[in-house]
N, C-alpha and C. Protein backbone atom coordinates (compact mmCIF):
# COMPACT_ATOMS: atom_id res chain seq x y z
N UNK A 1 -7.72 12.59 -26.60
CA UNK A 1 -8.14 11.89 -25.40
C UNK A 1 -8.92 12.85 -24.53
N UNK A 2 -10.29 12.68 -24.37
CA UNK A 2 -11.10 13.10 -23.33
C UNK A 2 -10.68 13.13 -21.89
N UNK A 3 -11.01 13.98 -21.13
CA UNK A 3 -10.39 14.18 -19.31
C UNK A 3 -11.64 12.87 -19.05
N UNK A 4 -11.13 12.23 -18.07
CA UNK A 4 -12.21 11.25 -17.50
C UNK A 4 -12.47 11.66 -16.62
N UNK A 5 -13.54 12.65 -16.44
CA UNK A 5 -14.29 13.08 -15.00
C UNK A 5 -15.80 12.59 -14.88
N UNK A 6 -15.81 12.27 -13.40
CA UNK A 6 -17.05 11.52 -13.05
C UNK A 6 -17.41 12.54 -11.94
N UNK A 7 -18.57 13.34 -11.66
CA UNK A 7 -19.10 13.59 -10.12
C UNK A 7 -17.88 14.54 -9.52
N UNK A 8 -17.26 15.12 -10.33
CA UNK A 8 -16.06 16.22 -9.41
C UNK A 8 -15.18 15.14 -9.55
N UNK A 9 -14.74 14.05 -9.47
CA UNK A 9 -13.55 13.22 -9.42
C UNK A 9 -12.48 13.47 -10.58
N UNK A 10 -11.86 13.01 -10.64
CA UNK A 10 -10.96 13.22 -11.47
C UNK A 10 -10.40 11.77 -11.06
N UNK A 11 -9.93 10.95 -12.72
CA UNK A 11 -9.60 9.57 -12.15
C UNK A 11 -7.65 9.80 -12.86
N UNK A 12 -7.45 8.85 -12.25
CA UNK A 12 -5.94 8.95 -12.56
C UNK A 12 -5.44 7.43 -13.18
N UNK A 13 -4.39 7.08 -13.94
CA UNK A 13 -4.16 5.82 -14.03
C UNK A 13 -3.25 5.35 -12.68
N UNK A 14 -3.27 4.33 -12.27
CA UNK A 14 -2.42 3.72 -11.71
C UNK A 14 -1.08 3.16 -11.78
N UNK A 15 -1.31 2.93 -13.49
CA UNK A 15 -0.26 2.28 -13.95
C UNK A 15 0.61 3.11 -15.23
N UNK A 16 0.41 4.36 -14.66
CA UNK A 16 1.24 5.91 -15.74
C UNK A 16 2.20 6.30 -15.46
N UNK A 17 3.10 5.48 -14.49
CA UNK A 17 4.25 6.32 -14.33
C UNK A 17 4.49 6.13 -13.06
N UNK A 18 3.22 6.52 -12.46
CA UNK A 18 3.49 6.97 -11.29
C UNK A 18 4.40 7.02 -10.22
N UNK A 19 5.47 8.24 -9.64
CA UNK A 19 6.82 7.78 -8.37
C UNK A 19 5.42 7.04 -7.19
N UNK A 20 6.04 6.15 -6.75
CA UNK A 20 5.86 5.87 -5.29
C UNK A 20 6.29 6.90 -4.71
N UNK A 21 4.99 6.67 -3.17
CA UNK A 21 5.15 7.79 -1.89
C UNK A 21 6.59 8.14 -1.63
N UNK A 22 7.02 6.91 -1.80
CA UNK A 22 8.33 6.51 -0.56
C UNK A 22 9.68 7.77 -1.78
N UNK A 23 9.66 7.68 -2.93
CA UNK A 23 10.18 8.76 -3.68
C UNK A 23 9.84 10.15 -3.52
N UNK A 24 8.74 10.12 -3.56
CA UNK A 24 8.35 11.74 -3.09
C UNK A 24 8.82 12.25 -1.94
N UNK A 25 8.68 11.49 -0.72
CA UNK A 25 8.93 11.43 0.46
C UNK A 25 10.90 12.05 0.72
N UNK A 26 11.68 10.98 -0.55
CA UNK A 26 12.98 11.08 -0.24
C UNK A 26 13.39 12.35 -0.76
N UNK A 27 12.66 12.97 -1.60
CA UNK A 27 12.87 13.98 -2.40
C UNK A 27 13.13 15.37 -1.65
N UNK A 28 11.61 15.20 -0.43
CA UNK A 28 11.53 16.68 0.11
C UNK A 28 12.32 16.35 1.62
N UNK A 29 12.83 15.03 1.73
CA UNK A 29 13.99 15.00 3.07
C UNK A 29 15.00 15.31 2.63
N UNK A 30 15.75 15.57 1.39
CA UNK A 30 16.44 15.77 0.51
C UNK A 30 16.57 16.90 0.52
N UNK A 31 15.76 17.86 0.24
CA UNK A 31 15.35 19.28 0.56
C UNK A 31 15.78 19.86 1.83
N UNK A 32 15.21 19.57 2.93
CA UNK A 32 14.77 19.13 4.42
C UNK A 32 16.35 19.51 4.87
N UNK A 33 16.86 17.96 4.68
CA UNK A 33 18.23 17.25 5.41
C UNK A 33 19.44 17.94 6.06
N UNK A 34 19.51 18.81 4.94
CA UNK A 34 20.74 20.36 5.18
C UNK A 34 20.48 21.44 6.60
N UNK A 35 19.11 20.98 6.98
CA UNK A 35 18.52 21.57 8.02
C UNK A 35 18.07 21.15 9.55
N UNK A 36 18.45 20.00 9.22
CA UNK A 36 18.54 19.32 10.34
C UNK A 36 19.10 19.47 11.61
N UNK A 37 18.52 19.80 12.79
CA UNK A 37 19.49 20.18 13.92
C UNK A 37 20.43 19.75 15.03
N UNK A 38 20.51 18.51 15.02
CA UNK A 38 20.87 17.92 15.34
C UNK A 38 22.25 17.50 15.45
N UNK A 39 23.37 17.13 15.75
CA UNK A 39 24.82 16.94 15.55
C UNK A 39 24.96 15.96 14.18
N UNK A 40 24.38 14.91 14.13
CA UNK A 40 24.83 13.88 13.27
C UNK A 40 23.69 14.29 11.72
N UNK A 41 23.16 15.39 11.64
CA UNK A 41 22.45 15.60 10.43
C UNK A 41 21.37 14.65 9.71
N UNK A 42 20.90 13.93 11.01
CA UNK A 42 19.78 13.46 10.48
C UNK A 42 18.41 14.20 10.56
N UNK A 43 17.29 13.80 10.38
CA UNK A 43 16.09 14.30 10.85
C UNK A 43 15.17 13.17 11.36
N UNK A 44 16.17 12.30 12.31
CA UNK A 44 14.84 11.61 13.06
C UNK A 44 14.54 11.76 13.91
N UNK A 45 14.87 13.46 14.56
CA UNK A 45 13.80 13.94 15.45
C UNK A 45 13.10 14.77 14.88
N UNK A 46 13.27 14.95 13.70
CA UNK A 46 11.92 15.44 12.86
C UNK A 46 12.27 17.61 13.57
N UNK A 47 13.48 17.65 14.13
CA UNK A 47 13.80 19.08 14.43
C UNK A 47 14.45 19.82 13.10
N UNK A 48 14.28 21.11 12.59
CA UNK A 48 14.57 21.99 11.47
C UNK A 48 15.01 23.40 12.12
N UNK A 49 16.26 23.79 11.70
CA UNK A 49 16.48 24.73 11.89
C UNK A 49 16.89 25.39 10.25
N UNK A 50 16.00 26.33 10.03
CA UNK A 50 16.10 27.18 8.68
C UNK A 50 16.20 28.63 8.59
N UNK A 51 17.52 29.11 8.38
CA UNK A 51 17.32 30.51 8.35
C UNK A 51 16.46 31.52 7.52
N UNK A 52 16.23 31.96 8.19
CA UNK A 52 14.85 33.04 7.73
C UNK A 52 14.92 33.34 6.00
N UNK A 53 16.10 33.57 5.83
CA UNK A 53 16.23 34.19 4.88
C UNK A 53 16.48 32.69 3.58
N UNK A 54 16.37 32.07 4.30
CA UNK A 54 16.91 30.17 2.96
C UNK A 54 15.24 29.67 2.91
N UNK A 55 14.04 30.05 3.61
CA UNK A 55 12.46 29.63 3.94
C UNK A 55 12.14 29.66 2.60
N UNK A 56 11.86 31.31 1.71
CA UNK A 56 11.46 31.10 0.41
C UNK A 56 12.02 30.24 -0.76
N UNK A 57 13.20 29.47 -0.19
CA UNK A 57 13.58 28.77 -1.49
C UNK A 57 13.70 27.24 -0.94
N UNK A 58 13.38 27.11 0.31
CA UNK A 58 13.27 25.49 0.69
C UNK A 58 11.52 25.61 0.36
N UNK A 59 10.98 25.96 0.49
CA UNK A 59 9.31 26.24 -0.11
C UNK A 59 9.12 26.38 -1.62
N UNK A 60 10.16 26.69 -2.25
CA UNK A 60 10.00 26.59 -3.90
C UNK A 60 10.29 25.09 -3.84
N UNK A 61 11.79 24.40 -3.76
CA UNK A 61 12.07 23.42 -3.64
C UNK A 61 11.15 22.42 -3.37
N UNK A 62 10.47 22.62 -2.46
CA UNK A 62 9.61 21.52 -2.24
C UNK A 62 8.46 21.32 -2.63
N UNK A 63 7.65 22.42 -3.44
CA UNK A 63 7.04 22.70 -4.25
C UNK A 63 7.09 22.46 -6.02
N UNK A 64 8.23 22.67 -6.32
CA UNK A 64 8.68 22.35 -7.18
C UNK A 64 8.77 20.49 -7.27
N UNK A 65 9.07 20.04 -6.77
CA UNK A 65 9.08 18.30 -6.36
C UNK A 65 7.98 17.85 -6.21
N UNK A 66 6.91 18.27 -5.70
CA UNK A 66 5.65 17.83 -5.84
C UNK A 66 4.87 18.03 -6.91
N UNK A 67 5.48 19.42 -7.87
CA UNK A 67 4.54 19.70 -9.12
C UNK A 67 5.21 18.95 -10.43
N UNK A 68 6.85 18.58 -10.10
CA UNK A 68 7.53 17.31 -10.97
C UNK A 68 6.27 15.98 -10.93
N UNK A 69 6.34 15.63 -9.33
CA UNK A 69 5.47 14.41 -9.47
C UNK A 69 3.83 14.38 -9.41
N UNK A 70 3.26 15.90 -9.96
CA UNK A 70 2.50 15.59 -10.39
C UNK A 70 2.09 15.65 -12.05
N UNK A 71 3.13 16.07 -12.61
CA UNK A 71 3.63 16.30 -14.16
C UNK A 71 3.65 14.92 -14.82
N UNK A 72 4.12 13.74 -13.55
CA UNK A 72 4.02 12.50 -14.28
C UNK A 72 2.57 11.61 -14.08
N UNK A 73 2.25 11.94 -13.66
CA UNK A 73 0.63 11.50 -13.58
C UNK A 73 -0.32 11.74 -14.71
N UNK A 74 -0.95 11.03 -15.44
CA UNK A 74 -1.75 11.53 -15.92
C UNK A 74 -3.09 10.46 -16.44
N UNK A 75 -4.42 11.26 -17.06
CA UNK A 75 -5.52 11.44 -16.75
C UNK A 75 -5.65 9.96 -17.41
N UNK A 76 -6.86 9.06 -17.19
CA UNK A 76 -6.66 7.46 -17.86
C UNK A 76 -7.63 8.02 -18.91
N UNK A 77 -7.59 7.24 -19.95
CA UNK A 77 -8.25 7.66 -21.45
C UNK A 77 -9.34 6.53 -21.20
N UNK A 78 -10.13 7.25 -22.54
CA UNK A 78 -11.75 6.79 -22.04
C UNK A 78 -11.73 5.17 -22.11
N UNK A 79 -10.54 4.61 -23.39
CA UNK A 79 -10.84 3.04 -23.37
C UNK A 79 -10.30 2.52 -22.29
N UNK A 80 -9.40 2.65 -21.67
CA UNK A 80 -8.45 2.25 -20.47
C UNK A 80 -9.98 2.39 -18.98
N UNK A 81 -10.55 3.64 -18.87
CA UNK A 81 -11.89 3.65 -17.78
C UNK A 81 -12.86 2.55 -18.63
N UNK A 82 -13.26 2.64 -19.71
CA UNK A 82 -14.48 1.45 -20.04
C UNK A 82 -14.14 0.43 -19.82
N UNK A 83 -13.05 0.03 -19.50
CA UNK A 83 -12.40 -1.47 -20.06
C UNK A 83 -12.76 -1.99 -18.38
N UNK A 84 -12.39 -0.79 -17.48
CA UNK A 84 -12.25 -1.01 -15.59
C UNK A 84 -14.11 -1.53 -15.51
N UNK A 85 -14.65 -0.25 -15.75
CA UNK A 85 -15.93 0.24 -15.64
C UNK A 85 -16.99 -1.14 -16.14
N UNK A 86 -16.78 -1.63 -17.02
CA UNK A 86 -17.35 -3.14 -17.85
C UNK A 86 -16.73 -4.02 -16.87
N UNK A 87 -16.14 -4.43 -16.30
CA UNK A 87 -14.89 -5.21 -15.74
C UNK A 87 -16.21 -5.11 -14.12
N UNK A 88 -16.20 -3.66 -13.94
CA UNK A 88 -16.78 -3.68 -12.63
C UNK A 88 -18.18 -4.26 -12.51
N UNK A 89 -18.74 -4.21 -13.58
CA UNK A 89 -20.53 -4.51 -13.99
C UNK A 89 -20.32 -5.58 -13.31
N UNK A 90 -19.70 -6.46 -13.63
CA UNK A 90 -19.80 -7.63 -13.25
C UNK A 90 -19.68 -8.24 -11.99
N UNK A 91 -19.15 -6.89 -11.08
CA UNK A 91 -18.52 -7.32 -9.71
C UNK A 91 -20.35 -7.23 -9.10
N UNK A 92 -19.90 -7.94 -7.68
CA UNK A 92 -21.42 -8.82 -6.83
C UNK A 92 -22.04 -7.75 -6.40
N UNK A 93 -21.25 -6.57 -5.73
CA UNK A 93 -21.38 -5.42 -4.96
C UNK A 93 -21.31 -4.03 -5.47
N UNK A 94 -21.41 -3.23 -4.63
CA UNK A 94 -20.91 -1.65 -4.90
C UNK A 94 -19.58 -1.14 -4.20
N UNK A 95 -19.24 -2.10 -2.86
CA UNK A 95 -18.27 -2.40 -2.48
C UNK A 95 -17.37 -2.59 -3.33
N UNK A 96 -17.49 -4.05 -4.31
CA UNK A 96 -16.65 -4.36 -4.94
C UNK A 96 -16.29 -3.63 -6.63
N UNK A 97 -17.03 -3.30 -6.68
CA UNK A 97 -16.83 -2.16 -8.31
C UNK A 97 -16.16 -1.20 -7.62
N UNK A 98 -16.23 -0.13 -6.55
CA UNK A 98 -15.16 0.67 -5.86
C UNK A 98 -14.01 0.14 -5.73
N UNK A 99 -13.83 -1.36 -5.06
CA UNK A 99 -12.43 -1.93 -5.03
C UNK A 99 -11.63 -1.68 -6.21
N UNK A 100 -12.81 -2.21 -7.48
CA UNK A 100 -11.57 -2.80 -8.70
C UNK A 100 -11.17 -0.99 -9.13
N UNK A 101 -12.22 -0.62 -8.93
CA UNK A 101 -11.79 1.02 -9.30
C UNK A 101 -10.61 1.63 -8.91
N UNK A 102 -10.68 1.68 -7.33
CA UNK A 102 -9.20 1.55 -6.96
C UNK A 102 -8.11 1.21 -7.15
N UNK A 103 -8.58 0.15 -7.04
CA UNK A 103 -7.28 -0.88 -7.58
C UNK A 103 -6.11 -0.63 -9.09
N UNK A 104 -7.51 0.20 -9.84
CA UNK A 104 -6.90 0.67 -10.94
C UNK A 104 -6.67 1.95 -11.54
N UNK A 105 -7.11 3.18 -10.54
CA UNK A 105 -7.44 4.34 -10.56
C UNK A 105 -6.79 4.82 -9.41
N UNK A 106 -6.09 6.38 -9.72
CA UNK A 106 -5.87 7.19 -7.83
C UNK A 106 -7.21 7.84 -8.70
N UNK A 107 -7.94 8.47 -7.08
CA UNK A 107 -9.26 9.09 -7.79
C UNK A 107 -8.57 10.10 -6.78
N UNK A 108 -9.16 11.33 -7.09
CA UNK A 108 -8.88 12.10 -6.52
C UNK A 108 -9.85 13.40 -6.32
N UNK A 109 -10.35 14.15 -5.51
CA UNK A 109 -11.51 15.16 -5.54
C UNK A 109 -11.13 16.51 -6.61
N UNK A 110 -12.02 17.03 -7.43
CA UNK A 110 -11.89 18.26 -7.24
C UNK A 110 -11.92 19.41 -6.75
């Protein structure tokens, strides 16, 4: 399977796996949470208290969680883009061939 790069883009499938935001999100409050300053250990004042010395490994941690979810992502193969790309010919606009692109692609810069 060929990388599908267009113009520096890099296209992604939509439909590969991918965690939702809202997972990623719970992952690094997860991380986060233990640090919270507050009496009742939440973080919905968004306050962190982290001792100096716990920083380099709440920064692996959360690093590590983002390079998990980007491990499950991966690149759409060339018949899966022709199939969008033919699909788009047909759309009225340039507007609308971007939509369906979207719709079926994370694009992302290099």
């Amino acid at each position: 399977m060929l990388p599908c790069v267009y113009a520096g883009t890099r296209l992604l499938s939509a439909m590969a796996g991918m965690r939702s935001d809202r997972s990623i999100t719970e992952r690094i409050l997860n991380v986060l949470r233990p640090y919270a300053s507050n009496w009742s250990g939440t973080l919905g004042r968004g306050d962190l208290v982290i001792p100096q010395r716990e920083i380099p490994r709440v920064i692996h941690e959360i690093l590590d969680a983002l390079h998990e979810d980007a491990a499950t992502r991966k690149e759409a193969g060339d018949r899966e883009l022709f199939d969008v790309l033919m699909a788009a010919r047909r759309s009225a606009s340039v507007q609308d061939q971007a939509e369906l692109l979207r719709r079926h692609f994370l694009i992302l810069l290099r």
